[in-house]
N, C-alpha and C. Protein backbone atom coordinates (compact mmCIF):
# COMPACT_ATOMS: atom_id res chain seq x y z
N UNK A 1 8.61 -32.31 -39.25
CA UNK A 1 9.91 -32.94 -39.27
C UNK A 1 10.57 -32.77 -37.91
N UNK A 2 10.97 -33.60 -37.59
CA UNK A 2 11.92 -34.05 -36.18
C UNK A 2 13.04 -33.47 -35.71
N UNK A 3 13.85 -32.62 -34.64
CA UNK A 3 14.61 -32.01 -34.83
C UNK A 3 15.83 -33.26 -35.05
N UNK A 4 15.85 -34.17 -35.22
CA UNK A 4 16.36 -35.17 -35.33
C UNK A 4 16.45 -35.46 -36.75
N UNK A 5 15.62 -35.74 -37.31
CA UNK A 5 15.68 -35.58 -39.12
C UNK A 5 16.13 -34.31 -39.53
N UNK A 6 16.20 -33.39 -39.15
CA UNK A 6 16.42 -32.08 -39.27
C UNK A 6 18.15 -31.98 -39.59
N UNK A 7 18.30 -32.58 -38.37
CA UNK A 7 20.13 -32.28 -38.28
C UNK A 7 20.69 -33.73 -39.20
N UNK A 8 20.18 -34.25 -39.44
CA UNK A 8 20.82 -35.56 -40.26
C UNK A 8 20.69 -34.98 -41.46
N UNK A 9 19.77 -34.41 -41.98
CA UNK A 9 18.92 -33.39 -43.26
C UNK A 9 20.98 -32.58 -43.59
N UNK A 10 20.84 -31.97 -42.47
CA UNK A 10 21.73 -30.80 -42.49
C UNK A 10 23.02 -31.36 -42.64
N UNK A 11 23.08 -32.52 -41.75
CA UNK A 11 24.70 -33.26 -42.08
C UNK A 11 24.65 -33.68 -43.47
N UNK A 12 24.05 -33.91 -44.61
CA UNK A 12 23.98 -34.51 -45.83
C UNK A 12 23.86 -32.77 -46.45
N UNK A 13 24.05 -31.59 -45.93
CA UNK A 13 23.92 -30.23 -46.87
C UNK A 13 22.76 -29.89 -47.16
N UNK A 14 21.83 -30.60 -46.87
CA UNK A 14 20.45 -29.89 -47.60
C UNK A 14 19.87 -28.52 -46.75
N UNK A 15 20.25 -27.91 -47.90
CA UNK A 15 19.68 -26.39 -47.45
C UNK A 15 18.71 -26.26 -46.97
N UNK A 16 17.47 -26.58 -47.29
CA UNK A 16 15.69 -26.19 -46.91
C UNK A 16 16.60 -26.93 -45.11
N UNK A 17 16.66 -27.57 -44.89
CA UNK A 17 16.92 -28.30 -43.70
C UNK A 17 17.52 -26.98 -42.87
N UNK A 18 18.75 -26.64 -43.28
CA UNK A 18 19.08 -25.43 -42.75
C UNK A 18 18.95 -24.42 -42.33
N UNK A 19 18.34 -24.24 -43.71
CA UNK A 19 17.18 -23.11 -43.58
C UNK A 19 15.94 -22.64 -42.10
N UNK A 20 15.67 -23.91 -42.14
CA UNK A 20 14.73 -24.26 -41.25
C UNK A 20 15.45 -24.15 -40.00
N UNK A 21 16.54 -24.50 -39.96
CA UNK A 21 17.28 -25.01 -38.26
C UNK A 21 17.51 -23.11 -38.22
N UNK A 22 17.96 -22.37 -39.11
CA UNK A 22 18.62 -21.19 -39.21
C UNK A 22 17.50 -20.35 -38.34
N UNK A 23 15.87 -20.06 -39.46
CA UNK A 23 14.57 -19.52 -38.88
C UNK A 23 14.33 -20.37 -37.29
N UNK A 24 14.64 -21.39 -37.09
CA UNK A 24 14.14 -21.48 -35.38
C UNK A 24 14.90 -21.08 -34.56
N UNK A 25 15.86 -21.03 -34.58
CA UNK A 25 17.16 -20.32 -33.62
C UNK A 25 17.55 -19.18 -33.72
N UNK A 26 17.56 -18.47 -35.27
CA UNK A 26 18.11 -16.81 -35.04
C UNK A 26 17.75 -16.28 -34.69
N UNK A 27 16.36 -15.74 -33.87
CA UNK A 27 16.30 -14.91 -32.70
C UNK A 27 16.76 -15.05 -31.55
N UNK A 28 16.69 -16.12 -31.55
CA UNK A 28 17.33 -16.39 -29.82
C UNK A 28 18.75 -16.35 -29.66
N UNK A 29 19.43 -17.13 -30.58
CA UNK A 29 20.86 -16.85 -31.08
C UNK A 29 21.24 -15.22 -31.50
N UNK A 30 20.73 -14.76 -32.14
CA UNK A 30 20.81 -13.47 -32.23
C UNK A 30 20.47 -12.20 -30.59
N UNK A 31 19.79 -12.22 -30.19
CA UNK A 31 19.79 -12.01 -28.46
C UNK A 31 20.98 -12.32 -27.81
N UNK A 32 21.44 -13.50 -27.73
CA UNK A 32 22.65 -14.08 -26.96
C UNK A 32 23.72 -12.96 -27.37
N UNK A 33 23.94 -12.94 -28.83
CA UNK A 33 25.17 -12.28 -29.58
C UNK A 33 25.10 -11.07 -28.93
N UNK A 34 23.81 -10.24 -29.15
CA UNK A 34 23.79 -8.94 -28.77
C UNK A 34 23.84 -8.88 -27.25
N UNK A 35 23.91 -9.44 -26.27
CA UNK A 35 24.06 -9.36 -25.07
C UNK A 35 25.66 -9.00 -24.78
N UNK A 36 26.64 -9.28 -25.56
CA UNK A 36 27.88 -9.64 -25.71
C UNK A 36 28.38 -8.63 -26.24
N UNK A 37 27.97 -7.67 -27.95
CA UNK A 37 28.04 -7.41 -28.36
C UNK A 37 27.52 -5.92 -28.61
N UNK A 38 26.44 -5.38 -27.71
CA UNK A 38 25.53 -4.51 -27.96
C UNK A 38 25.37 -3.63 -29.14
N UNK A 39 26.18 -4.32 -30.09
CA UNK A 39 25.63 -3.27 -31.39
C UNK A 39 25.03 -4.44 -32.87
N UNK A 40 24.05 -4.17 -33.15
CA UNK A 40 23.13 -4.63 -33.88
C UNK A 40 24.27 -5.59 -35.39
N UNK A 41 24.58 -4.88 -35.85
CA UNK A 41 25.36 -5.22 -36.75
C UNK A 41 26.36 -6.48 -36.39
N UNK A 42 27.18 -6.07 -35.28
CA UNK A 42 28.09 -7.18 -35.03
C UNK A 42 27.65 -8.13 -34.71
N UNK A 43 26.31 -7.79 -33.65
CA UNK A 43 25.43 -9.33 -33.56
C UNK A 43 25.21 -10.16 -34.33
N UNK A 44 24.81 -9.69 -35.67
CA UNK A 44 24.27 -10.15 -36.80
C UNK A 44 25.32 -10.77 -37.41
N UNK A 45 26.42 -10.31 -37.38
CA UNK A 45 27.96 -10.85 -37.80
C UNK A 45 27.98 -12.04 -37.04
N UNK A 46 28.15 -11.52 -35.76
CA UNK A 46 28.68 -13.24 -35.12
C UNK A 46 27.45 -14.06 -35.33
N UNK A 47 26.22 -13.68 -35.07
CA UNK A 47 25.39 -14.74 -35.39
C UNK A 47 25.18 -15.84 -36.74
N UNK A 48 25.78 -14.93 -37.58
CA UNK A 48 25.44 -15.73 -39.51
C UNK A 48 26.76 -16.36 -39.23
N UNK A 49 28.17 -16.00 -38.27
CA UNK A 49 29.31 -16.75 -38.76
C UNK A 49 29.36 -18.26 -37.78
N UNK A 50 28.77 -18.00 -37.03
CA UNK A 50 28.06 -19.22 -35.51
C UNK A 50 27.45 -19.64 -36.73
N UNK A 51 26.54 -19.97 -37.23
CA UNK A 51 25.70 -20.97 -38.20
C UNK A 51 26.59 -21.15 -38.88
N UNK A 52 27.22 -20.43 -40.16
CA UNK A 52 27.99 -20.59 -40.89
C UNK A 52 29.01 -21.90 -40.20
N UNK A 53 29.29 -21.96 -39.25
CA UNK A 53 30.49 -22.54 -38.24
C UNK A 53 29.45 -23.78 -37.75
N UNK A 54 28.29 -23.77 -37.39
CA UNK A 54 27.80 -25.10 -36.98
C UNK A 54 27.57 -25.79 -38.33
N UNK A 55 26.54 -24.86 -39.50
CA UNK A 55 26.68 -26.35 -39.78
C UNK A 55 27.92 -26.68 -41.09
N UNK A 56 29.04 -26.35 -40.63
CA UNK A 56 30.45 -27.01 -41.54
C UNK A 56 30.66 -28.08 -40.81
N UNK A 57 30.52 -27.74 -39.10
CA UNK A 57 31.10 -29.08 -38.76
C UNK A 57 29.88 -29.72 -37.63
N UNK A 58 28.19 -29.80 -38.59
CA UNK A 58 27.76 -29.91 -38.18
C UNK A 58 27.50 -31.35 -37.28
N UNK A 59 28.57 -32.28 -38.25
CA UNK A 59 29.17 -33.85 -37.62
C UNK A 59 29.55 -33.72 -36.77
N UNK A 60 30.17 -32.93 -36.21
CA UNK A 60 30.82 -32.75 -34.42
C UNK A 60 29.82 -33.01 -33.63
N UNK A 61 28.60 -32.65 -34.26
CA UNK A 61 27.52 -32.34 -33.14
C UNK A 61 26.56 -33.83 -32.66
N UNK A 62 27.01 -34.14 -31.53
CA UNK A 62 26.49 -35.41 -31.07
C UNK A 62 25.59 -35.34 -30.03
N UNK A 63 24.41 -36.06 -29.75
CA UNK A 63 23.27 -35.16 -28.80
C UNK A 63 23.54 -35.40 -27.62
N UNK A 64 24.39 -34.82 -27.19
CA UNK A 64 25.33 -35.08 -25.66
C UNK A 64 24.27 -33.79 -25.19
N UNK A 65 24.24 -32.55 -25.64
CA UNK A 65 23.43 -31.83 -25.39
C UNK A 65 22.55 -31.03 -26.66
N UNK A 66 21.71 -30.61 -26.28
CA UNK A 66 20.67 -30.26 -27.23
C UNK A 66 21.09 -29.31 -28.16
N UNK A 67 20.66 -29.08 -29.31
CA UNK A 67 21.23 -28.53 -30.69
C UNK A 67 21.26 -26.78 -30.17
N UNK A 68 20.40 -26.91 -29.70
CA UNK A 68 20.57 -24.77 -29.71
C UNK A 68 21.57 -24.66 -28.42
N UNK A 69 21.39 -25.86 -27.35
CA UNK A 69 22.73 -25.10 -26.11
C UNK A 69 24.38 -25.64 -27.11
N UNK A 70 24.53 -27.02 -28.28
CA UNK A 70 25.25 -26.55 -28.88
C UNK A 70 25.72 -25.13 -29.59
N UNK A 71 24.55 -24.88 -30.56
CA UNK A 71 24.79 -23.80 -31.59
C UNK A 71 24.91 -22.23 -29.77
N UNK A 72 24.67 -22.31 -28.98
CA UNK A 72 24.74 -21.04 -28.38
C UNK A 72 26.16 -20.96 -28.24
N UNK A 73 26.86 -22.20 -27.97
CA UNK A 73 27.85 -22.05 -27.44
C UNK A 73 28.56 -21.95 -28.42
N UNK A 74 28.76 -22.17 -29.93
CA UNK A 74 29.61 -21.35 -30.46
C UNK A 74 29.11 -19.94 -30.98
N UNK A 75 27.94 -19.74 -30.73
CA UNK A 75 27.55 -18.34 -30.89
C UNK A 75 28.19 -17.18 -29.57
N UNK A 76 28.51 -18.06 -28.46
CA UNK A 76 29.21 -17.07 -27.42
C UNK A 76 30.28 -16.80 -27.72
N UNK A 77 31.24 -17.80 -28.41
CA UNK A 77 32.27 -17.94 -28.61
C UNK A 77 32.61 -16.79 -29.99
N UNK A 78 31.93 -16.98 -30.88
CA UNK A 78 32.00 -16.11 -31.54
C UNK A 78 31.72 -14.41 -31.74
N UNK A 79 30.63 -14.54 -30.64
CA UNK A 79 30.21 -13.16 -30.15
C UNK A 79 32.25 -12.39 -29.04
N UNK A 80 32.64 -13.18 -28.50
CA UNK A 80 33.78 -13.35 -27.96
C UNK A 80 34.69 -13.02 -28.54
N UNK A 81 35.15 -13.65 -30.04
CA UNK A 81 36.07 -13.55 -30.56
C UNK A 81 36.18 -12.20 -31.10
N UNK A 82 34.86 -11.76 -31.18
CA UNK A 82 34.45 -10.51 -32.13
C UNK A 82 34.83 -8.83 -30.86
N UNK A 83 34.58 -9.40 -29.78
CA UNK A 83 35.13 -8.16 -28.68
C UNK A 83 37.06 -8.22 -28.76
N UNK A 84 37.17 -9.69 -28.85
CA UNK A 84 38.62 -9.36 -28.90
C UNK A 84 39.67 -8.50 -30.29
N UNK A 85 38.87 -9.34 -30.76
CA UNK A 85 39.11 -8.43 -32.46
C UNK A 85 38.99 -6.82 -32.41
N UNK A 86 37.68 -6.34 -31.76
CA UNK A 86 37.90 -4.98 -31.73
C UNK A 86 38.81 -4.31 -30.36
N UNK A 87 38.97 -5.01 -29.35
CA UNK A 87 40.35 -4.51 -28.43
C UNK A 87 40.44 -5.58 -27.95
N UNK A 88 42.01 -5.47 -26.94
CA UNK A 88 41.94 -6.77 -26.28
C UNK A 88 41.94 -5.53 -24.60
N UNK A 89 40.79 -6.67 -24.12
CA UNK A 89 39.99 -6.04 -23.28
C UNK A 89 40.61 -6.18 -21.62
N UNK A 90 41.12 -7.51 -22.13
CA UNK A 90 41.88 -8.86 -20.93
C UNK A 90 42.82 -7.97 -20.38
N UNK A 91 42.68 -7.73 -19.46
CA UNK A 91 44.21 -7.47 -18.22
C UNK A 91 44.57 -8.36 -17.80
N UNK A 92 46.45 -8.78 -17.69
CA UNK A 92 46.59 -10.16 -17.14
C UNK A 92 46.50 -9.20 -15.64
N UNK A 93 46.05 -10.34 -14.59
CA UNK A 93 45.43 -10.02 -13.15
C UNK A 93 46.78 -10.48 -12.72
N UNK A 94 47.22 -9.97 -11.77
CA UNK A 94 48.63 -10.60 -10.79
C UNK A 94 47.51 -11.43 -9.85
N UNK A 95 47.20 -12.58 -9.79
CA UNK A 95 46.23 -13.71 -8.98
C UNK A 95 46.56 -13.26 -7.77
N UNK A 96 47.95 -13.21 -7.13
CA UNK A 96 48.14 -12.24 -5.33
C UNK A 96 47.55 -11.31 -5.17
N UNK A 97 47.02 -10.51 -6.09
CA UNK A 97 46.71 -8.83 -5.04
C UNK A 97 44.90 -9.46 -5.03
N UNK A 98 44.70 -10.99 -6.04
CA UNK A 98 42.53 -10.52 -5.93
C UNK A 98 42.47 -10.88 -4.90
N UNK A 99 41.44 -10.48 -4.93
CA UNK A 99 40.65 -10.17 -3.21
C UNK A 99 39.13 -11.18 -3.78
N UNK A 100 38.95 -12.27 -3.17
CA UNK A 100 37.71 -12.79 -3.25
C UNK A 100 36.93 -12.71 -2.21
N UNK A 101 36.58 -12.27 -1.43
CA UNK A 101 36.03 -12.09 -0.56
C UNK A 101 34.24 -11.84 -0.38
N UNK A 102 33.69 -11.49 -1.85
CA UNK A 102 32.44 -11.05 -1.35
C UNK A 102 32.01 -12.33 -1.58
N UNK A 103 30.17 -12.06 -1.67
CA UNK A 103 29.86 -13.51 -1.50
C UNK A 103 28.81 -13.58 -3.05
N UNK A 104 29.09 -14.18 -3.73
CA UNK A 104 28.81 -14.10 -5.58
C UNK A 104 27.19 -14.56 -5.78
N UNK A 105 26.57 -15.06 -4.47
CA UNK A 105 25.45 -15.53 -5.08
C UNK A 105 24.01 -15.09 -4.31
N UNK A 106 24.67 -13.51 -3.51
CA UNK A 106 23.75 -12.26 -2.91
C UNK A 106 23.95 -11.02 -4.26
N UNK A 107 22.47 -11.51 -5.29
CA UNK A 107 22.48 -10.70 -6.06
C UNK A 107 21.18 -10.05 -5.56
N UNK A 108 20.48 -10.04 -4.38
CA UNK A 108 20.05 -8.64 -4.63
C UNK A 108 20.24 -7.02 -4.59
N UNK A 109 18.45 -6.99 -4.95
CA UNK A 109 18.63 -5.04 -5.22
C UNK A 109 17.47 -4.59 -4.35
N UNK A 110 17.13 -3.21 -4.22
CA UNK A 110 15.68 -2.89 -3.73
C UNK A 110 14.71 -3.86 -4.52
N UNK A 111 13.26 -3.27 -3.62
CA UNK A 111 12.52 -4.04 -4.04
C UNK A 111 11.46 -2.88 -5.35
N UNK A 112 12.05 -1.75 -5.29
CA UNK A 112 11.68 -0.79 -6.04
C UNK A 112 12.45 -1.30 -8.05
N UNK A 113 13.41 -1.58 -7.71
CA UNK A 113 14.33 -2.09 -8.65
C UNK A 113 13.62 -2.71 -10.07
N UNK A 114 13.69 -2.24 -11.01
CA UNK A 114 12.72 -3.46 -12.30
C UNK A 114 13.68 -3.99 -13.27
N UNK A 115 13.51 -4.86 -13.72
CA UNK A 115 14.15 -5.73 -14.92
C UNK A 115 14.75 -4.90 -15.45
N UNK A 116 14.35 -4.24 -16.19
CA UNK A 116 15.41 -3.60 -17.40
C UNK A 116 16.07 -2.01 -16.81
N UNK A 117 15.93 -1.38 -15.37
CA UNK A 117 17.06 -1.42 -15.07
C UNK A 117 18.32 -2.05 -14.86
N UNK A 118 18.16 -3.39 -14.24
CA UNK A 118 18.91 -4.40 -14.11
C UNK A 118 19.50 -4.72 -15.14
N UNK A 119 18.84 -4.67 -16.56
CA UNK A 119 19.62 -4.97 -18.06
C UNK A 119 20.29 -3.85 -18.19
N UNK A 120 19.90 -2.90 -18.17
CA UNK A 120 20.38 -1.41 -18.57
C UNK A 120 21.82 -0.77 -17.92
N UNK A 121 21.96 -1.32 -16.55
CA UNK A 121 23.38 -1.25 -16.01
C UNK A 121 23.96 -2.38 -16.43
N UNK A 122 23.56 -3.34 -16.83
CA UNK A 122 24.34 -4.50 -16.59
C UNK A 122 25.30 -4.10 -18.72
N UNK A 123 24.20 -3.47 -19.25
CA UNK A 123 25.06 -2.90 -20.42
C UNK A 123 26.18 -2.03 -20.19
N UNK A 124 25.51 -1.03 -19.42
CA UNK A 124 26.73 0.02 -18.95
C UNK A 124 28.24 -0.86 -18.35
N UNK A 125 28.10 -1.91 -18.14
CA UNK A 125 29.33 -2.05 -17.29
C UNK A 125 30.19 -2.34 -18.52
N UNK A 126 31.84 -2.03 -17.65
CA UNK A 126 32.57 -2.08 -18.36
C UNK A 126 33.06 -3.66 -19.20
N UNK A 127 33.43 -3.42 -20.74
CA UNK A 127 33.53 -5.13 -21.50
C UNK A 127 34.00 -6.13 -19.98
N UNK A 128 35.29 -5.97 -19.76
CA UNK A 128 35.42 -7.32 -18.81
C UNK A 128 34.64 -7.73 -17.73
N UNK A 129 34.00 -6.94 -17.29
CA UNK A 129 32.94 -7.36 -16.09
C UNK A 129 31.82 -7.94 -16.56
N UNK A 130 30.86 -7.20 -17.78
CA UNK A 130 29.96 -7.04 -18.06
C UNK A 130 29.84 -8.52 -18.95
N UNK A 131 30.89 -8.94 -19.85
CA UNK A 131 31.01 -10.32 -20.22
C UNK A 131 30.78 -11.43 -19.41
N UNK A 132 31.56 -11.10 -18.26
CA UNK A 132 31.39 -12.17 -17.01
C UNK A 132 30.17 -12.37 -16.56
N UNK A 133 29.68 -11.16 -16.32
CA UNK A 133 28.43 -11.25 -15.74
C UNK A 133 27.03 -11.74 -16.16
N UNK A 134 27.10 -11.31 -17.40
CA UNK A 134 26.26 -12.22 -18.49
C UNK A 134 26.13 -14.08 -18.71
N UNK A 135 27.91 -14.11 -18.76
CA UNK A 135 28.16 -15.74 -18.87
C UNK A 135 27.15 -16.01 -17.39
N UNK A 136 27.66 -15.91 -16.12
CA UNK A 136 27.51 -16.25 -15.28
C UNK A 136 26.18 -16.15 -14.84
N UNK A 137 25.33 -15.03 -14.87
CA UNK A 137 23.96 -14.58 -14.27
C UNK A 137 22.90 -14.91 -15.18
N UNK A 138 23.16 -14.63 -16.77
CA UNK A 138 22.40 -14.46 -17.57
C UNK A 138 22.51 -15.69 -18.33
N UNK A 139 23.56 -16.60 -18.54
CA UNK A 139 23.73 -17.98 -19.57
C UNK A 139 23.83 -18.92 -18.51
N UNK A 140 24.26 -18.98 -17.07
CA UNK A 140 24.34 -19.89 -16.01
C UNK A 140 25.42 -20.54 -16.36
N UNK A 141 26.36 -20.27 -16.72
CA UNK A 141 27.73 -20.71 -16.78
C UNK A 141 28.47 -21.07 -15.00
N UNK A 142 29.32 -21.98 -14.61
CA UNK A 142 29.95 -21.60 -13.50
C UNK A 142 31.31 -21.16 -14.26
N UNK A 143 31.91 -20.70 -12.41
CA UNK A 143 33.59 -20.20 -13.65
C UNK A 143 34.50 -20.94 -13.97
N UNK A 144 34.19 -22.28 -13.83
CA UNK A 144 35.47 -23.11 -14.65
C UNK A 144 35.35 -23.01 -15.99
N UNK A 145 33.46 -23.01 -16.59
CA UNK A 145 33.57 -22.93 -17.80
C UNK A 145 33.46 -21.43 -18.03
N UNK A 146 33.58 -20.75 -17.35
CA UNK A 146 34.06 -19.10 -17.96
C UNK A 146 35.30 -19.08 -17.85
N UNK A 147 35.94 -19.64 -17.69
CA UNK A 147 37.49 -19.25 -17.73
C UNK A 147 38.09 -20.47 -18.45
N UNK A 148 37.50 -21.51 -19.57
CA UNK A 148 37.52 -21.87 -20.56
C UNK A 148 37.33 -20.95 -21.58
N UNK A 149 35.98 -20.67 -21.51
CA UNK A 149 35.33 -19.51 -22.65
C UNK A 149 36.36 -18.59 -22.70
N UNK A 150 36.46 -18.30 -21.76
CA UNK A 150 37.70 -16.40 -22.17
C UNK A 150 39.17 -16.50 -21.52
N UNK A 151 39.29 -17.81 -21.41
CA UNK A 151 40.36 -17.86 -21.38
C UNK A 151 41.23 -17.45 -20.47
N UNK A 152 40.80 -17.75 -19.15
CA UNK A 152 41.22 -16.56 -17.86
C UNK A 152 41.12 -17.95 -16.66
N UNK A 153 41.53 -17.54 -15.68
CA UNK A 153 41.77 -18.26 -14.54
C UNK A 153 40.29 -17.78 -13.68
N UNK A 154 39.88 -19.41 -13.05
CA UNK A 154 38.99 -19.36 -12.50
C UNK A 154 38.77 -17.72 -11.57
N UNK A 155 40.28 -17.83 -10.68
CA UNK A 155 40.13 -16.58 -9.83
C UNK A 155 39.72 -15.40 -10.70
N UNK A 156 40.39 -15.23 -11.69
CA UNK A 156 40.12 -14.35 -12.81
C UNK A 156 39.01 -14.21 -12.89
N UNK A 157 38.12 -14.77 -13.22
CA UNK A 157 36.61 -14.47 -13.13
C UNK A 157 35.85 -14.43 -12.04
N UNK A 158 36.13 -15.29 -10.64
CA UNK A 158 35.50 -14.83 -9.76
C UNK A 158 35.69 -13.46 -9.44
N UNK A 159 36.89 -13.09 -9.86
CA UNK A 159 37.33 -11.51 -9.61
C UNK A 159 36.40 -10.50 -9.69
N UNK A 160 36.24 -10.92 -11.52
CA UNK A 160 35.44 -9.57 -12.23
C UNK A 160 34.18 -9.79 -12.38
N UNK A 161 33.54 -10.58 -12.20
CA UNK A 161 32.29 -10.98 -11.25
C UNK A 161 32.01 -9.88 -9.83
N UNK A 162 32.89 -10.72 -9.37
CA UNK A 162 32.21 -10.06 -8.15
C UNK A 162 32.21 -8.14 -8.16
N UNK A 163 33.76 -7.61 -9.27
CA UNK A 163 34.00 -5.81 -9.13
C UNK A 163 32.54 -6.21 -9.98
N UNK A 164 31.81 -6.64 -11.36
CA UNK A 164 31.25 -6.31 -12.24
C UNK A 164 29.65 -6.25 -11.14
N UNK A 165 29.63 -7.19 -10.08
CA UNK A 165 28.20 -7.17 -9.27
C UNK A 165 28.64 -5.92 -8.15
N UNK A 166 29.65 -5.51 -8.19
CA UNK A 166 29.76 -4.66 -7.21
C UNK A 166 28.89 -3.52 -7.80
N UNK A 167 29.87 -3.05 -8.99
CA UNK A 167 29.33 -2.09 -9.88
C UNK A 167 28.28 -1.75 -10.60
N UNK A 168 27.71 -2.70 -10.62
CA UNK A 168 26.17 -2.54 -10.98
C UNK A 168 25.34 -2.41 -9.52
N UNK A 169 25.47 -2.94 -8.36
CA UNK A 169 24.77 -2.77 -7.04
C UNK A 169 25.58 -1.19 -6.92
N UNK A 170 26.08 -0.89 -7.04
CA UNK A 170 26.49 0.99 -7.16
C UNK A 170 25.24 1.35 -7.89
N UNK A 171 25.37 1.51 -9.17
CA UNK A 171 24.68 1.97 -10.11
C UNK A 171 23.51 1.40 -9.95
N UNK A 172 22.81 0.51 -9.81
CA UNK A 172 21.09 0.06 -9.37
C UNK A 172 21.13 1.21 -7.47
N UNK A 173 21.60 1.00 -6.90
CA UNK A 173 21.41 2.15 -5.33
C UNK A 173 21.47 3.55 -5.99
N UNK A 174 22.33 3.82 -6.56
CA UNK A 174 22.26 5.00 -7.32
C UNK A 174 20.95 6.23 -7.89
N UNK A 175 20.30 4.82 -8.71
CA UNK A 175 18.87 5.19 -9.31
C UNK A 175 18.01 4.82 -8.41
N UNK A 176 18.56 3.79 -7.16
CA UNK A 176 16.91 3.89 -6.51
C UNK A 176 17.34 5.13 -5.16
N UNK A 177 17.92 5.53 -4.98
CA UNK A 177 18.42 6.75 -4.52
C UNK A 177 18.04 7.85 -4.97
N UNK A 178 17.67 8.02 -6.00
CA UNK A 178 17.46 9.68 -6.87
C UNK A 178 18.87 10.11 -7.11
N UNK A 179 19.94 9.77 -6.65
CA UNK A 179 21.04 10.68 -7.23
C UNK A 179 21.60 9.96 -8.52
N UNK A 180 21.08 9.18 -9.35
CA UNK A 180 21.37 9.00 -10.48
C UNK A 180 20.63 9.23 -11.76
N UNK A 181 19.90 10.06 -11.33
CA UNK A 181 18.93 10.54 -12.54
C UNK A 181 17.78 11.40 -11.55
């Protein structure tokens, strides 16, 4: 079946249809959440309420773009709503004192450096950076549409971008230094 019959299946309610759209996407949808979210449970929360939420208004969905970069994007959104719910994380920024100055698209590290260090700080960082940095590095967002998503001013996110790449190029020199472990 067609992912095309699939979602017409689903706009008329038929479950097995669902079902089906549900098993091809919840891992990957589920990953996204937990990137956002890092605890297992809440992932799982925003992920069942993202489906739950696509397909009610699964008629919205017109193939302007493909069904899973739809369904991700209210799975970010919901992974989102779910950090704000447990604090609000947002500092309003006075836009005069940021400093944009570095340059956002010199992400390297040593050449000693491996992947899941790179994941492993990029968890450690703090919620507002660490959100950004994900949208941006890890989903390829630019920041007009991150500062849709969370609701913040472009500068706003180039901001915490650039402290959130600062702070992880700390913490990656750190460990390839020896003085972090």
């Amino acid at each position: 079946m067609s992912q095309i019959e699939l979602i017409e299946k689903c706009k008329n309610n038929d479950r097995k249809a669902q079902l089906h759209l549900y098993r091809q996407y919840c891992e990957g949808m589920f990953i996204v959440a937990n990137r956002f979210l890092k605890h297992t449970e809440d992932a799982e929360d925003a992920m069942q309420e993202a489906f739950i939420n696509a397909f009610q208004k699964i008629d919205q969905y017109t193939a302007a773009v493909s069904f899973g970069a739809w369904l991700k994007k209210i799975v970010i959104n919901k992974s989102l709503d779910k950090l704000r719910a447990k604090q609000n994380y947002y500092i309003t920024i006075d836009e005069a004192q940021l400093e944009v100055v570095a340059d956002e698209d010199n992400w390297q590290t040593s050449d000693e450096t491996t992947l899941e260090e790179v994941k492993t700080e990029i968890e450690n960082l703090p919620d507002k950076y660490r959100v950004v940095v994900i949208l941006f590095l890890l989903e390829g967002y630019d920041h007009q549409e991150i500062s849709e998503i969370l609701n913040i001013s472009t500068t706003a996110s180039r901001t915490q971008l650039l402290r959130g790449k600062k702070k992880l190029q700390q913490a990656l020199k750190k460990r390839s230094h020896g003085t972090g472990y």
